[in-house]
Each structure stands twice: as structure tokens, then as C-alpha cells.
C-alpha atoms as a PDB file:
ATOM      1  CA  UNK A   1      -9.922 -10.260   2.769  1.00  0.00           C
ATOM      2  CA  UNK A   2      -7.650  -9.288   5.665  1.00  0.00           C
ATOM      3  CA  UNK A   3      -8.438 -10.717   8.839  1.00  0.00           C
ATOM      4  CA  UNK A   4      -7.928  -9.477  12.442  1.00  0.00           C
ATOM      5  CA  UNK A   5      -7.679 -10.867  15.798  1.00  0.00           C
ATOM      6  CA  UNK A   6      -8.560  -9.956  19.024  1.00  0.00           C
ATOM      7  CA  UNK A   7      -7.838 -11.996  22.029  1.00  0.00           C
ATOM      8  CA  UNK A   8     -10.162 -10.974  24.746  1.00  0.00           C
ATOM      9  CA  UNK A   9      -8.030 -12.250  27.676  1.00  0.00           C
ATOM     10  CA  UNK A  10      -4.835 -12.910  28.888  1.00  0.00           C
ATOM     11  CA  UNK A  11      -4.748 -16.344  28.120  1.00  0.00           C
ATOM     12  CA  UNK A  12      -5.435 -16.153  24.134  1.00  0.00           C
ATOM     13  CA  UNK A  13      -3.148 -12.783  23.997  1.00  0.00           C
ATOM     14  CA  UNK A  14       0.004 -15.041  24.996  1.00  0.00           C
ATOM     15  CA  UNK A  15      -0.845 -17.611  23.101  1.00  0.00           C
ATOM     16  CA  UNK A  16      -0.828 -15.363  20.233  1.00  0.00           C
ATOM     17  CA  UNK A  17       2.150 -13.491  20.461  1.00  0.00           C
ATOM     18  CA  UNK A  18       3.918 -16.936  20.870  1.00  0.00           C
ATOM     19  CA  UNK A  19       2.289 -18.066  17.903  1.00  0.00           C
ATOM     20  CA  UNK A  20       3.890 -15.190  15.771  1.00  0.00           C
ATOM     21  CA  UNK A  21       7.338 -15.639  17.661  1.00  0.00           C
ATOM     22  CA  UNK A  22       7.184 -19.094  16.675  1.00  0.00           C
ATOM     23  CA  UNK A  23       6.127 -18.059  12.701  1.00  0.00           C
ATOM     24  CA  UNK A  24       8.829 -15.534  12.648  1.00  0.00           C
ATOM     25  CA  UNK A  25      11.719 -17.547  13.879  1.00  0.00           C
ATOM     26  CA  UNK A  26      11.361 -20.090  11.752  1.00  0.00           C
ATOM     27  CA  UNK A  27      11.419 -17.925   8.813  1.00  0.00           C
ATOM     28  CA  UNK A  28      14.422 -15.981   9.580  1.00  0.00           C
ATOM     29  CA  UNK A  29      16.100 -19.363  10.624  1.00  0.00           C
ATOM     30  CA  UNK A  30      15.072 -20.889   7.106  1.00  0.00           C
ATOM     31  CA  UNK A  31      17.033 -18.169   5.203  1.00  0.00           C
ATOM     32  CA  UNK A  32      20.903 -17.892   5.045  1.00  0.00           C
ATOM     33  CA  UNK A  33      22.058 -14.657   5.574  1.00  0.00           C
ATOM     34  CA  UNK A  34      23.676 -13.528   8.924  1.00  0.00           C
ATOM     35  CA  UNK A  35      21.553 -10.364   9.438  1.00  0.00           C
ATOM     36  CA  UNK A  36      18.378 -12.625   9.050  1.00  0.00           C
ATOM     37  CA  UNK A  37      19.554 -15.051  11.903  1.00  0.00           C
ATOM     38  CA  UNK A  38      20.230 -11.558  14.109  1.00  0.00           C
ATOM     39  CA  UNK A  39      16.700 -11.335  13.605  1.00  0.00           C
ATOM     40  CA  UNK A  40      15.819 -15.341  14.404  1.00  0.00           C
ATOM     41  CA  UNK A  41      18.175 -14.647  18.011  1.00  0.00           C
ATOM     42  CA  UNK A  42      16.374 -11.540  18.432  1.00  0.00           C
ATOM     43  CA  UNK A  43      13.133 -13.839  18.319  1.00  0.00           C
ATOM     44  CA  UNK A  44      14.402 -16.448  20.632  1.00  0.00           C
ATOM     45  CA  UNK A  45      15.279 -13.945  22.359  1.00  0.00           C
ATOM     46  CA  UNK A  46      11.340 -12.373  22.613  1.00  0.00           C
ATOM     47  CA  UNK A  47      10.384 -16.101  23.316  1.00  0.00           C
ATOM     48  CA  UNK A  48      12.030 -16.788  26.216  1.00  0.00           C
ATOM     49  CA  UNK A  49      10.331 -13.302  27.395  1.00  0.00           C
ATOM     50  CA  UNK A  50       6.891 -14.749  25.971  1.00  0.00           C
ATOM     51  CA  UNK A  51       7.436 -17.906  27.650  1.00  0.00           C
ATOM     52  CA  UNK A  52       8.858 -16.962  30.869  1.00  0.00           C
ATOM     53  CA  UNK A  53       5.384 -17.044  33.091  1.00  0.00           C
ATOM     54  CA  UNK A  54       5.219 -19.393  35.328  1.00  0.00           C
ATOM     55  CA  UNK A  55       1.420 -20.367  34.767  1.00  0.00           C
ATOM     56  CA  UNK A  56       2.077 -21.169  31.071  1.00  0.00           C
ATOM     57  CA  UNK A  57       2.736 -24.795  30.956  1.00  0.00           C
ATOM     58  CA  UNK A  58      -0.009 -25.614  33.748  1.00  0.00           C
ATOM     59  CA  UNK A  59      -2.313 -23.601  31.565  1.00  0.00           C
ATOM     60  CA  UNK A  60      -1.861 -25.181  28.252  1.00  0.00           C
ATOM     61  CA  UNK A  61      -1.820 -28.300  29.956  1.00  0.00           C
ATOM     62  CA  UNK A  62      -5.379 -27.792  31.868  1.00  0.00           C
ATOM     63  CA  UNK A  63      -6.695 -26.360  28.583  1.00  0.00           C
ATOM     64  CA  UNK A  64      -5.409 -29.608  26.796  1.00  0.00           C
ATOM     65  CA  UNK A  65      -7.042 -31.590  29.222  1.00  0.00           C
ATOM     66  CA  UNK A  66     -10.015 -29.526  29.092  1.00  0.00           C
ATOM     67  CA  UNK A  67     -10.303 -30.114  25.308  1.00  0.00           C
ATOM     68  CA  UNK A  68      -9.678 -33.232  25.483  1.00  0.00           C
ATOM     69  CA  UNK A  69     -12.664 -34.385  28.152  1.00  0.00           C
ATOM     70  CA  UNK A  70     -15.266 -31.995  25.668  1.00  0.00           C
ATOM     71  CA  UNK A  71     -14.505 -33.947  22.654  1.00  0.00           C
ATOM     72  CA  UNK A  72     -14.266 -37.325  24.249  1.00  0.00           C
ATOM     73  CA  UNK A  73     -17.575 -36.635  25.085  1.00  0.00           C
ATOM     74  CA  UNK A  74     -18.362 -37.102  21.351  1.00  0.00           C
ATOM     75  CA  UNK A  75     -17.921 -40.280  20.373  1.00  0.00           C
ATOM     76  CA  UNK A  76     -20.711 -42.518  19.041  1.00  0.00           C
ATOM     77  CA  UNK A  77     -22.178 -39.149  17.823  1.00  0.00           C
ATOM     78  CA  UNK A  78     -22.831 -40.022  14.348  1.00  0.00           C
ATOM     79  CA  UNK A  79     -22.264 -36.627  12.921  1.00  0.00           C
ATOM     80  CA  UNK A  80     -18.662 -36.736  14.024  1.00  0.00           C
ATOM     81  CA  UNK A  81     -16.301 -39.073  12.534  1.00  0.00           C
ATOM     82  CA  UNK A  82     -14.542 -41.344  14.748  1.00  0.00           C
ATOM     83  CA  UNK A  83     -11.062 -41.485  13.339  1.00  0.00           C
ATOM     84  CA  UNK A  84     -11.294 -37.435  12.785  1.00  0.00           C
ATOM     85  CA  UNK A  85     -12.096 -37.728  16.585  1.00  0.00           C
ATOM     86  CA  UNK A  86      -9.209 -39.990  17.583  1.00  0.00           C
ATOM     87  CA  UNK A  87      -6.681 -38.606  15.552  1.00  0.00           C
ATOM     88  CA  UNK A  88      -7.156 -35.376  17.368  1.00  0.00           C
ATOM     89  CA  UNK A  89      -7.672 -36.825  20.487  1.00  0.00           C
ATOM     90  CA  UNK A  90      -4.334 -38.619  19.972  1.00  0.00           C
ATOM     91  CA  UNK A  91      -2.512 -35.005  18.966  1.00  0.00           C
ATOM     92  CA  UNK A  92      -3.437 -33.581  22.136  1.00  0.00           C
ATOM     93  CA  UNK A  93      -2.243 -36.651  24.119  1.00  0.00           C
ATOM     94  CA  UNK A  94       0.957 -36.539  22.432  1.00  0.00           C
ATOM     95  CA  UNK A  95       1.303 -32.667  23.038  1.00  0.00           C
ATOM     96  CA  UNK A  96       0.592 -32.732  26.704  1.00  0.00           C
ATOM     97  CA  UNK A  97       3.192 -35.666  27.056  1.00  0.00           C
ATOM     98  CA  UNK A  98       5.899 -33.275  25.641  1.00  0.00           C
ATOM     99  CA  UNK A  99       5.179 -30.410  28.039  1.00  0.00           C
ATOM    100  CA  UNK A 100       4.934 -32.606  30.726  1.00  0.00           C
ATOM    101  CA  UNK A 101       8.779 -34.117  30.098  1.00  0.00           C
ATOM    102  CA  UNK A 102       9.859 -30.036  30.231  1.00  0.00           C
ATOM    103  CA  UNK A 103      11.744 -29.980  32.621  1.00  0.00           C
ATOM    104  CA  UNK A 104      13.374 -27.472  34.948  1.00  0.00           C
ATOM    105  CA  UNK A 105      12.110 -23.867  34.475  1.00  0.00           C
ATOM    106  CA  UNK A 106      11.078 -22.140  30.800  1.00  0.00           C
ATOM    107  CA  UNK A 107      14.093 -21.134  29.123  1.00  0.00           C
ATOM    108  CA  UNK A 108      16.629 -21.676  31.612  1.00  0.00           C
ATOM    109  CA  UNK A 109      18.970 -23.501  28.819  1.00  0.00           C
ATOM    110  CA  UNK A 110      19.386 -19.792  27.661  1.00  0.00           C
ATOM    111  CA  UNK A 111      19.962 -18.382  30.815  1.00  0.00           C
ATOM    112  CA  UNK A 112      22.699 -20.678  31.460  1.00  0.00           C
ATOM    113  CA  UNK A 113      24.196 -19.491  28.323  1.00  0.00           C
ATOM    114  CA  UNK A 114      26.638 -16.989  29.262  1.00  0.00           C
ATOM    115  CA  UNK A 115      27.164 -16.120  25.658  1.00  0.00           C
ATOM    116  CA  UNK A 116      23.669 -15.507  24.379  1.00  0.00           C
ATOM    117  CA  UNK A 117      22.538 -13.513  28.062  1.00  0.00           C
ATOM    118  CA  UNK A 118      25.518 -10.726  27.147  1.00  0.00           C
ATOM    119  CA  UNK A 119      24.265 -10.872  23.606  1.00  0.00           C
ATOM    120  CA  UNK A 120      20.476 -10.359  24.807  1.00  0.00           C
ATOM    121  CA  UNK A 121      21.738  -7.784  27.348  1.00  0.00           C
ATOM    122  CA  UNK A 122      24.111  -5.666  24.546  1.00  0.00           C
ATOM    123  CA  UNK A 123      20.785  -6.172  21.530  1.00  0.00           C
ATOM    124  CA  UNK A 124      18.256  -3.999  24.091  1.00  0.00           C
ATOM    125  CA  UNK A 125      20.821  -1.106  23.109  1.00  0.00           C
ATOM    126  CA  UNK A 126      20.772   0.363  19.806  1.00  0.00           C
ATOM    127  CA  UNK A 127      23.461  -0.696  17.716  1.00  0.00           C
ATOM    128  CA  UNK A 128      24.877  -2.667  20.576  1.00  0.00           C
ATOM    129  CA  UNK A 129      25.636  -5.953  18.831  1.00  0.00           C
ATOM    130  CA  UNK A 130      28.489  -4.023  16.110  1.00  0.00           C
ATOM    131  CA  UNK A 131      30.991  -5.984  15.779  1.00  0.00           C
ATOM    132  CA  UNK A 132      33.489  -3.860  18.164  1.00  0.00           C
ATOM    133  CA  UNK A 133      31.384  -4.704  20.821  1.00  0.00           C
ATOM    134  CA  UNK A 134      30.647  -8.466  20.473  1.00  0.00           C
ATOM    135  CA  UNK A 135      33.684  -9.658  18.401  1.00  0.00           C
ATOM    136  CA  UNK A 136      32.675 -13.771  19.388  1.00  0.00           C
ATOM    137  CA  UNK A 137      28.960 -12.473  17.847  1.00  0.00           C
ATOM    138  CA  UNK A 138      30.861 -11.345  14.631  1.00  0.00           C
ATOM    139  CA  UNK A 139      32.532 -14.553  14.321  1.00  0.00           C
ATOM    140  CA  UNK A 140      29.244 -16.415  14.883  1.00  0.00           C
ATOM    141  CA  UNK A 141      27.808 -14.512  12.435  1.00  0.00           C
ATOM    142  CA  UNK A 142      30.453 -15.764   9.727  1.00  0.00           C
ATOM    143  CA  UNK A 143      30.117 -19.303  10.123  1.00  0.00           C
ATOM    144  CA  UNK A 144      28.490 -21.195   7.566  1.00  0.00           C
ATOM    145  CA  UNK A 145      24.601 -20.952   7.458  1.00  0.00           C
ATOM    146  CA  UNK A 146      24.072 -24.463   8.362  1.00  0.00           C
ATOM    147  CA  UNK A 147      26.127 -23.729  11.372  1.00  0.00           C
ATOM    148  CA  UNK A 148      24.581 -21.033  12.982  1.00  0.00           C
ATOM    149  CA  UNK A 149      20.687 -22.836  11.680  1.00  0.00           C
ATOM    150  CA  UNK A 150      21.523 -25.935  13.584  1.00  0.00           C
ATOM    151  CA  UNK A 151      22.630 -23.747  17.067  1.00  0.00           C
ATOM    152  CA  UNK A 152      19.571 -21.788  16.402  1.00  0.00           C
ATOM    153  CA  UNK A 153      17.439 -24.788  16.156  1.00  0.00           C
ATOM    154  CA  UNK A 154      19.042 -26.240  19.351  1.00  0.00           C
ATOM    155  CA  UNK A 155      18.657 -23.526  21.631  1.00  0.00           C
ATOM    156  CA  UNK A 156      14.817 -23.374  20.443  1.00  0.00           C
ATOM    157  CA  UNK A 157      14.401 -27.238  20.557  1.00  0.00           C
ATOM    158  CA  UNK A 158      13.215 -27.109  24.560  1.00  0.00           C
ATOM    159  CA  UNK A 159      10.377 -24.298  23.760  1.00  0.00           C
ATOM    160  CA  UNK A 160       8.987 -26.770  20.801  1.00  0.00           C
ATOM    161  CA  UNK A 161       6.875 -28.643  23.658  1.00  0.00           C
ATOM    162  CA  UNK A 162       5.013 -25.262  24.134  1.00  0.00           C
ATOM    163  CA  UNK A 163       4.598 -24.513  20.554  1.00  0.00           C
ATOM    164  CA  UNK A 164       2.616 -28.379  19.939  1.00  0.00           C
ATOM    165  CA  UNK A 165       0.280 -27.134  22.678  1.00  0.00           C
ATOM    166  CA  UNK A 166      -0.236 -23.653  21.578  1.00  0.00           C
ATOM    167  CA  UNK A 167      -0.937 -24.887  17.741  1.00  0.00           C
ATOM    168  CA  UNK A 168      -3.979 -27.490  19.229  1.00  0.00           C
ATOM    169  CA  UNK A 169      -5.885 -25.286  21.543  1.00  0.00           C
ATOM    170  CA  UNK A 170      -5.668 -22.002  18.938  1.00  0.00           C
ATOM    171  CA  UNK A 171      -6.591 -24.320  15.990  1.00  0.00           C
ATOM    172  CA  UNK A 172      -9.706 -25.658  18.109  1.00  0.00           C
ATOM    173  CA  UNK A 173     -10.209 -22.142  19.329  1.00  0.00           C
ATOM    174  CA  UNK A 174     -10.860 -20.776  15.850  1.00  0.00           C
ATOM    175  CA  UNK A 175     -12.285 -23.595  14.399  1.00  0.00           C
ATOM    176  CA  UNK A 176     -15.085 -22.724  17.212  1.00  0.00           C
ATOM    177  CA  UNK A 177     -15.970 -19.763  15.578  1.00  0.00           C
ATOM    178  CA  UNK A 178     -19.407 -18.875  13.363  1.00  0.00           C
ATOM    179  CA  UNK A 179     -19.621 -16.324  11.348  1.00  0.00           C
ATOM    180  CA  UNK A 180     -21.633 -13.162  11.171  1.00  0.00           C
ATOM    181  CA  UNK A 181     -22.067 -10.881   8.594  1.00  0.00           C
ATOM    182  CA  UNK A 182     -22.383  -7.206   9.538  1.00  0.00           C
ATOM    183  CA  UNK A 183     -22.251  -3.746   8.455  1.00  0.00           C
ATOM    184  CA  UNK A 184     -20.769  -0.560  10.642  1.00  0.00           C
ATOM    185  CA  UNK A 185     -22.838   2.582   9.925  1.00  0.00           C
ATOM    186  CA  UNK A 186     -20.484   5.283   9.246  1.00  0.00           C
ATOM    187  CA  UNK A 187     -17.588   2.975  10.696  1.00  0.00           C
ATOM    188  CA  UNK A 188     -19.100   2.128  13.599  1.00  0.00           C
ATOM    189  CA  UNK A 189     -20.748  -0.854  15.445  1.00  0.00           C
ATOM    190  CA  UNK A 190     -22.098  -1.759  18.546  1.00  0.00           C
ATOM    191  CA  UNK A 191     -23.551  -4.707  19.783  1.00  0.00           C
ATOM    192  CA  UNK A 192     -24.879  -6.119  23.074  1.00  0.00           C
ATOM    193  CA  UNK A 193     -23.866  -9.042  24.341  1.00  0.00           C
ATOM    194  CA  UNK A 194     -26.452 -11.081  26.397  1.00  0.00           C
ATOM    195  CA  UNK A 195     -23.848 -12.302  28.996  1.00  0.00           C
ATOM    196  CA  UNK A 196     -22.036 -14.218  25.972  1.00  0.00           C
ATOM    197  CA  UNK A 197     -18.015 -14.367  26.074  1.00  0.00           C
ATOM    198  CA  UNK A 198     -15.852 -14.848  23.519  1.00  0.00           C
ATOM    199  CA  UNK A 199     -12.513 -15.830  24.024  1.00  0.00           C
ATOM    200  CA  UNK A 200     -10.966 -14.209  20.391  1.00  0.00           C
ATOM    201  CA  UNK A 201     -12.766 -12.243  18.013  1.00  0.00           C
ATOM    202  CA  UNK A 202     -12.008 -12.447  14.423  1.00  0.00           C
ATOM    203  CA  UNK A 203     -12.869  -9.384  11.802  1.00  0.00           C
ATOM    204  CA  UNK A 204     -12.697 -10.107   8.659  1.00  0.00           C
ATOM    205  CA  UNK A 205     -12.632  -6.808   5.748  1.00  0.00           C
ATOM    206  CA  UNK A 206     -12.049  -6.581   2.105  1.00  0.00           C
ATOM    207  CA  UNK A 207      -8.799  -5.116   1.086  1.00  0.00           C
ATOM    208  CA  UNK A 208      -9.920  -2.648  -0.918  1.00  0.00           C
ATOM    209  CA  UNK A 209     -11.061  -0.682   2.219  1.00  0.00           C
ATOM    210  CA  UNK A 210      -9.103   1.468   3.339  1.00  0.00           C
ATOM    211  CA  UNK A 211      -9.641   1.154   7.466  1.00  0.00           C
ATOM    212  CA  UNK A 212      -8.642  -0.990  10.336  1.00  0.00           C
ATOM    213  CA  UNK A 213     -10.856  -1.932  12.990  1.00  0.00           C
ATOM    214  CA  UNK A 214     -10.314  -0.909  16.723  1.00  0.00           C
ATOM    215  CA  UNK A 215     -12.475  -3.492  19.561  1.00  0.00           C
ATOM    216  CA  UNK A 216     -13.381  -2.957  22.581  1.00  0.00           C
ATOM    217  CA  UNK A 217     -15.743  -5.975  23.970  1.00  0.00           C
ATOM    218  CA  UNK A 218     -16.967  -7.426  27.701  1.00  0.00           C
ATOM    219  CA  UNK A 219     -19.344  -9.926  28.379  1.00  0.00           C
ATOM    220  CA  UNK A 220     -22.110  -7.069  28.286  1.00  0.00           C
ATOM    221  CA  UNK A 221     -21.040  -5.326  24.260  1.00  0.00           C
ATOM    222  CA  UNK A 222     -19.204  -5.107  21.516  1.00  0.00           C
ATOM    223  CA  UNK A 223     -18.181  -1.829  19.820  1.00  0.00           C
ATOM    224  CA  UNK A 224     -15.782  -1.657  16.601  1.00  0.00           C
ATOM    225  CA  UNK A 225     -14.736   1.822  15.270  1.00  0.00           C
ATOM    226  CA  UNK A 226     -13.112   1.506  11.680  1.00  0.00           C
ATOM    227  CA  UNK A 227     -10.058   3.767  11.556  1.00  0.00           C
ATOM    228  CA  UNK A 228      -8.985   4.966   8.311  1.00  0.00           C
ATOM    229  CA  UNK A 229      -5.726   3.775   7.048  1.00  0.00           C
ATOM    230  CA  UNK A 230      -3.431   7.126   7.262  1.00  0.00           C
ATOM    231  CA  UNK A 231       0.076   6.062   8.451  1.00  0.00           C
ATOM    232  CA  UNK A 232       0.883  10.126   8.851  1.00  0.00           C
ATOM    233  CA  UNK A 233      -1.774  11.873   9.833  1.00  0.00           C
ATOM    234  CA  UNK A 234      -3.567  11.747  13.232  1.00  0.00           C
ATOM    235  CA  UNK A 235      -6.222   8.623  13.094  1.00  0.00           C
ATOM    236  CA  UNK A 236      -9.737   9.568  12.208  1.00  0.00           C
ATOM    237  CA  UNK A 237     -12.912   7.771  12.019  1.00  0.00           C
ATOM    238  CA  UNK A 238     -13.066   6.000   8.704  1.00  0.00           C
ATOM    239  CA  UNK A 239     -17.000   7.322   8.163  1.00  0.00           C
ATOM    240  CA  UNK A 240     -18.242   5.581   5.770  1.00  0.00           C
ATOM    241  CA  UNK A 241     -20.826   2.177   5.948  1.00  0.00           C
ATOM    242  CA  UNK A 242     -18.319  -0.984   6.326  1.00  0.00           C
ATOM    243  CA  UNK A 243     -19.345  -4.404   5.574  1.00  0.00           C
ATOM    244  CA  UNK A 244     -17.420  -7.017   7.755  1.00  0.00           C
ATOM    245  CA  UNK A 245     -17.275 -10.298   9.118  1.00  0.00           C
ATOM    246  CA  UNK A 246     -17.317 -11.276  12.450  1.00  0.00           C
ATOM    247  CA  UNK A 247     -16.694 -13.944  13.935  1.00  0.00           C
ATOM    248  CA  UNK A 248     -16.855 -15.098  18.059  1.00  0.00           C
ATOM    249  CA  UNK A 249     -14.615 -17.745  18.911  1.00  0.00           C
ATOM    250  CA  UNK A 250     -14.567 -19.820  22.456  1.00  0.00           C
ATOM    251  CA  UNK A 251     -14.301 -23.009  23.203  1.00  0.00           C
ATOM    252  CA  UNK A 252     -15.720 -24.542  26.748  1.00  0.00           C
END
């Protein structure tokens, strides 16, 4: 199966992206080569970006506390297991402490860095980081592995705060979700809504199909046209009968 995501709001769409940033630099970081750390300070780089809006932290930390109040709510249910409940309970505790001891504004560590801002400023041009043009880069880029993993590491130390947050209210945000079993007639589906909102919908398809599914959804429908997979050619409807999963995720 490959599975797809669609945030429905702005909310769930950063959290996302972050949540890739966050997957891809610490992959690049874990390897050794100096081209694959260009790519983890590229990354940082897209974080800070990410990160930058100035509603982020209060919003993770009102959906923390949101989560939080829902589940307390639970206990002495006896289909829910208490230490399940408190261990949880105790993960989101621990991540709002952390973004509430971030101080100053998202990122400015980086900012302050004269270094990495005329690195950042020189990477939006192609080819602008060759070594003619950022000689101290070159250097950097020479040092030992471990070197240049433990600077990368420290400059994305301050975002980690954000990243504990982000990991707790996606993992309870999909874990929301039921699924539905459907099939598109000749690659497409529509359904109405009833005035129910999801906050991320998931679409799951076997691999062997050859199409990619394209959302649009309100509080009113849902409608999913399956594209067929032709990375050349201008994208047609994939018209054929596609069975899929679907699955609405929200959390109150």
C-alpha cells in the first residue's frame, strides 16, 4: 500500500511539512559525506522558514492543552488503560514544558549567525555555495564528519522543543482516524459530507496501481480524481474502477 495525506487546513499542513523537515535532516545528518550535510543545512535552513510563524508555538501549545483536557476526561473509563493514559498524559506535559522554556523568537540563534545567513542567502542561487564563492563553507565542508554532525545538531537543538509537540498532536491526530473502504468508478469519487470536518485525510492504494489521488474536500464533500501515473505526458484521468482506503482523521 502507499498512503497519502491531505491536511485540510493550515494548521495540519505546517505541521506536516515540519514533520518531513525534521525526517529529512536527521537522515542527511546521520550520514558522513559533505554533500549530504549541504543537504541537512539546506533543511535547517527550510526549518527555520517552516518555523518562522509567529502563531506556531501558541498553537501547538493550545492544541497540547487541548489534548490533554479530552483525554483527562478518560480516566476511570474501564476500556482505557490507566497507565496507557498517564504515560501519554505525562508526554504531552513534558512537551509543552519544552516549548514553553523557548525562548526569544523561532530561529533567531540562526539569524544571529552571520556565517550560516550568507550561506542561506548565496544557496537560494544556483550553484552559489562553489567553493570560489564560500571558501569558509569549503573548509567546513572538510572537517571531519563528527565535526560538522555535532554543529549541525547544535544549531537544530533549539527547534527540538517544536518537533516533541508536533510528533504528539500528529500521532493522536492519526490515531483518530477510522477507516473506510471505497471504490472510485472510473477514478472518481464523490462524497457528501453532512457538516463533518476532518482535519487530515488519509488514502490509502495498492502499489500495483498505477494512479495518484488528487482531493478536494469542505465540510459539505469530498471528491478524489485518480490521476494516472505518467511523469511525461500531460496528467489524465486514470479511468478505471479504484479500490481505496480512506480514512478521516480529527481530533476535538
Amino acid at each position: 500500500m502507499i498512503d497519502y495525506e491531505f491536511p485540510l487546513n493550515e494548521k495540519v499542513r505546517t505541521l506536516l511539512r515540519l514533520e518531513d523537515l525534521f525526517a529529512r535532516m536527521e537522515h542527511y545528518t546521520s550520514l558522513n559525506v559533505g554533500m549530504d550535510h549541504h543537504a541537512a543545512l539546506l533543511t535547517l535552513f527550510e526549518i527555520l522558514e517552516v518555523s518562522c510563524r509567529a502563531d506556531l508555538k501558541s498553537e501547538l501549545l493550545q492544541e497540547l492543552e487541548r489534548q490533554k483536557r479530552s483525554l483527562s476526561a478518560l480516566h476511570n473509563n474501564p476500556a482505557i488503560s490507566e497507565d496507557a493514559l498517564d504515560a501519554i498524559l505525562t508526554e504531552i506535559d513534558g512537551a509543552a514544558a519544552n516549548i514553553l522554556g523557548m525562548t526569544g523568537k523561532i530561529g533567531q540563534h540562526l539569524r544571529e549567525n552571520e556565517w550560516l545567513m550568507v550561506i542561506k542567502q548565496r544557496a537560494c542561487m544556483p550553484g552559489g555555495t562553489c567553493e570560489f564563492d564560500l571558501p569558509s563553507y569549503h573548509y567546513w565542508q572538510k572537517q571531519e564528519p563528527s565535526v560538522r554532525r555535532e554543529n549541525l545538531q547544535s544549531w537544530l537543538a533549539p527547534f527540538l522543543p517544536l518537533q516533541g509537540g508536533m510528533k504528539i498532536v500528529l500521532r493522536l491526530l492519526r490515531d483518530s482516524g477510522k477507516v473506510f473502504h471505497f471504490t472510485a468508478r472510473q477514478g472518481t469519487f464523490h462524497q457528501m459530507q453532512g457538516g463533518r470536518i476532518a482535519q487530515l485525510l488519509r488514502v490509502g492504494l495498492n502499489s500495483d496501481l498505477s494512479c495518484i489521488p488528487e482531493v478536494g474536500a469542505n465540510k459539505y464533500a469530498i471528491n478524489i480524481r485518480f490521476i494516472a501515473a505518467n511523469y511525461a505526458a500531460k496528467s489524465t484521468l486514470f479511468e478505471q474502477d479504484v479500490p481505496f482506503d480512506l480514512i478521516f482523521c480529527s481530533i476535538s
